[in-house]
C-alpha atoms as a PDB file:
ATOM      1  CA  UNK A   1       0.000   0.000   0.000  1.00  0.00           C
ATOM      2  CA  UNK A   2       0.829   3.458  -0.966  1.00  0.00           C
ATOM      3  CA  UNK A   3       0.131   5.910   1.624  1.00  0.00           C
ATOM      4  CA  UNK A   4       3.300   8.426   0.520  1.00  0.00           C
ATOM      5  CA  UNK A   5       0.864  11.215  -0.985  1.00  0.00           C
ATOM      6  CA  UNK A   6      -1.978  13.415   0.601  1.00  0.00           C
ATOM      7  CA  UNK A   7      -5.305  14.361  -0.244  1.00  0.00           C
ATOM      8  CA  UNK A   8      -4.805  17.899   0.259  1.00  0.00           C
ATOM      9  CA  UNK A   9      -2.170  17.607  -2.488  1.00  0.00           C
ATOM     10  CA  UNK A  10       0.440  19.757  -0.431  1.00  0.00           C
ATOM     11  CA  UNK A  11       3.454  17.222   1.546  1.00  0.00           C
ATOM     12  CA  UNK A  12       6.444  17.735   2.699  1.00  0.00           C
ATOM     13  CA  UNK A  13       8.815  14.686   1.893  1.00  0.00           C
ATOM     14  CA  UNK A  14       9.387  12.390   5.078  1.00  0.00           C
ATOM     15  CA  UNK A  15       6.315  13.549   6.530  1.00  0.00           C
ATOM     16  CA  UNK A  16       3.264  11.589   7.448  1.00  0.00           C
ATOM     17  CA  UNK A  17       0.081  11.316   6.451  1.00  0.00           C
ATOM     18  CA  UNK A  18      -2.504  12.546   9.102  1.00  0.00           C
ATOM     19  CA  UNK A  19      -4.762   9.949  10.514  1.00  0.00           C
ATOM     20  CA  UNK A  20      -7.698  10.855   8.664  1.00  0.00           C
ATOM     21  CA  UNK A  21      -5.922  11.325   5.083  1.00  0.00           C
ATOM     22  CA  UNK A  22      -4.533   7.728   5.992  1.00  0.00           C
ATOM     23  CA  UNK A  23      -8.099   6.167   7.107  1.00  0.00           C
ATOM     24  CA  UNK A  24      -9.444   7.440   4.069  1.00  0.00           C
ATOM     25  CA  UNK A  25      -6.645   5.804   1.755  1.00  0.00           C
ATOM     26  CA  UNK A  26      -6.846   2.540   3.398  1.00  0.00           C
ATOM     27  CA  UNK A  27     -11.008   2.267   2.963  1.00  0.00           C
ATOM     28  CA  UNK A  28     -10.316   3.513  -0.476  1.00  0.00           C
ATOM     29  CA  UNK A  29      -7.748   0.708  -1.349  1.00  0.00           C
ATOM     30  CA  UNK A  30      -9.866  -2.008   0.774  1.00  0.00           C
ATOM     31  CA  UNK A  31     -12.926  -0.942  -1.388  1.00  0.00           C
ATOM     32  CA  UNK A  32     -10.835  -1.412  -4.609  1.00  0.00           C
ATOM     33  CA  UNK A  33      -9.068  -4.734  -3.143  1.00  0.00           C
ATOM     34  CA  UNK A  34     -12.652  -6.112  -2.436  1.00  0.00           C
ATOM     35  CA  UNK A  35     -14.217  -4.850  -5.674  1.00  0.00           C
ATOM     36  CA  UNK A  36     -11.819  -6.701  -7.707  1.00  0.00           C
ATOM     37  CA  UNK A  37     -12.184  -9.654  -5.910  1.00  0.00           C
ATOM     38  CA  UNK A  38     -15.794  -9.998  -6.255  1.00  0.00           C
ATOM     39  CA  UNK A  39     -15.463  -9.215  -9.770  1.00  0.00           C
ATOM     40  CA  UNK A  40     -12.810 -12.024 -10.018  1.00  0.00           C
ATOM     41  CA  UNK A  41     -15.210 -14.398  -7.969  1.00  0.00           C
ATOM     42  CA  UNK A  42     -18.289 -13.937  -9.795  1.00  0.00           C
ATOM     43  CA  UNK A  43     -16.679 -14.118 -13.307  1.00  0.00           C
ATOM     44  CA  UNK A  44     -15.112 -17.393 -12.566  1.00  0.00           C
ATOM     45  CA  UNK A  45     -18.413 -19.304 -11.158  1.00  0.00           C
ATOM     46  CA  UNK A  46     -20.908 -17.943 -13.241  1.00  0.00           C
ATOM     47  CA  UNK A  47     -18.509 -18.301 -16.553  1.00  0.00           C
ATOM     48  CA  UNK A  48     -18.068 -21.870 -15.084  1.00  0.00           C
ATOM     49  CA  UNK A  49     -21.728 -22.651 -14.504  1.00  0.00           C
ATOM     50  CA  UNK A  50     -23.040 -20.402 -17.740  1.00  0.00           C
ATOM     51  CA  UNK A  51     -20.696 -21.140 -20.819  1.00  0.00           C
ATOM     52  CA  UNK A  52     -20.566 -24.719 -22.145  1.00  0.00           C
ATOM     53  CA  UNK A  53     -18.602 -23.905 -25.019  1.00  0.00           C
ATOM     54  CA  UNK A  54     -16.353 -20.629 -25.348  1.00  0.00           C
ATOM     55  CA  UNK A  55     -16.567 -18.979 -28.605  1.00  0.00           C
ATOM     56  CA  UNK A  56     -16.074 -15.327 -30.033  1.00  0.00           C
ATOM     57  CA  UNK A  57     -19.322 -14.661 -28.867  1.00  0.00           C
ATOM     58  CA  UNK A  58     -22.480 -15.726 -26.153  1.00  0.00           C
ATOM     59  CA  UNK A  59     -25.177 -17.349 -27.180  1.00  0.00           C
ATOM     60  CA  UNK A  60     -28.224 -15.929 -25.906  1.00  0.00           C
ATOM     61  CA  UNK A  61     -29.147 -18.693 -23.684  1.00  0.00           C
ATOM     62  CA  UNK A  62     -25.785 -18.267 -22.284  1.00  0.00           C
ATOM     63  CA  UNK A  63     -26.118 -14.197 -21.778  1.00  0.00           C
ATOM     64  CA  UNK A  64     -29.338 -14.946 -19.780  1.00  0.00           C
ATOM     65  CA  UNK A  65     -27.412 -17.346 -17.527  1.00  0.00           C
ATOM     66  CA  UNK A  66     -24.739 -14.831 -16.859  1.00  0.00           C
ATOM     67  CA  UNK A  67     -27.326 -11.902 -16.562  1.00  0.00           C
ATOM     68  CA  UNK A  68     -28.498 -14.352 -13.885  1.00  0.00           C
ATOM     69  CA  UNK A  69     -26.094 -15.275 -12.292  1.00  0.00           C
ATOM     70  CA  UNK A  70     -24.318 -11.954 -11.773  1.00  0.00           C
ATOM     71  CA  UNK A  71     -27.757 -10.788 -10.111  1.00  0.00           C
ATOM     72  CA  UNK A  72     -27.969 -13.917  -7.817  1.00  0.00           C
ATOM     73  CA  UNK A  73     -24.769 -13.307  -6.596  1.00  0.00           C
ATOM     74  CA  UNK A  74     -24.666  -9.362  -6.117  1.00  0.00           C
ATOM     75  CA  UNK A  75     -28.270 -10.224  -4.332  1.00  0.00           C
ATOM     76  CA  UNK A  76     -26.817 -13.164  -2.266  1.00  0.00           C
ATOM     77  CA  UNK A  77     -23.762 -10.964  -1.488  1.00  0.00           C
ATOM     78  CA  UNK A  78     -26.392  -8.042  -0.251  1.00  0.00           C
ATOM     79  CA  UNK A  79     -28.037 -10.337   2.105  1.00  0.00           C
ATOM     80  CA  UNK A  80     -25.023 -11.519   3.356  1.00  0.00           C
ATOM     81  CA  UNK A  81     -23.477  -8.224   4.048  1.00  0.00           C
ATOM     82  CA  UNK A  82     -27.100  -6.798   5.650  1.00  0.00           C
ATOM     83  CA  UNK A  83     -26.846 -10.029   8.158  1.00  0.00           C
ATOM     84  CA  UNK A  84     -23.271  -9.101   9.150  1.00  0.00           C
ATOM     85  CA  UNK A  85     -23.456  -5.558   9.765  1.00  0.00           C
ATOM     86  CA  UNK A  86     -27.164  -6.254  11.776  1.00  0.00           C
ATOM     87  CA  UNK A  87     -25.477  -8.373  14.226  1.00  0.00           C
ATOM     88  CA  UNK A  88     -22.428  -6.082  15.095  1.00  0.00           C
ATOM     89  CA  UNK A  89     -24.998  -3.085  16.028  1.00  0.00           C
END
């Protein structure tokens, strides 16, 4: 992780980062980390469960499935999530 610049654009070199310029880099690089994961996740299960036989392009039977499949998942992922953060509170 990168944490050598500022938000405010203005650093002095060897300084560091104030708490709050660093919070706000770290949820902004753990929101990228996670998005890319997910991404990576739900290509690889629904691609696996949706497309029988790779070509240069999708049939439509097997853009429905992945239309699907990305919505199951994003919706599965939401419920998940909800269930988490309701029990921490």
């Amino acid at each position: 992780m990168d944490f050598s610049s500022s938000s405010s654009g203005s650093s002095s070199s060897g300084s560091q980062p104030s708490p709050e310029v660093f919070m706000d880099q770290l949820k902004s690089q753990l929101a990228q980390a996670y998005a890319e994961e997910f991404l990576e996740t739900v290509r690889g299960k629904c691609f696996s469960k949706c497309i029988t036989k790779p070509g240069t392009s999708l049939s439509g039977g097997e853009s429905s499935c992945i239309s699907r499949c990305v919505d199951r998942y994003i919706e599965a992922t939401g419920i998940v999530s909800r269930a988490l953060f309701s029990q921490t509170r």
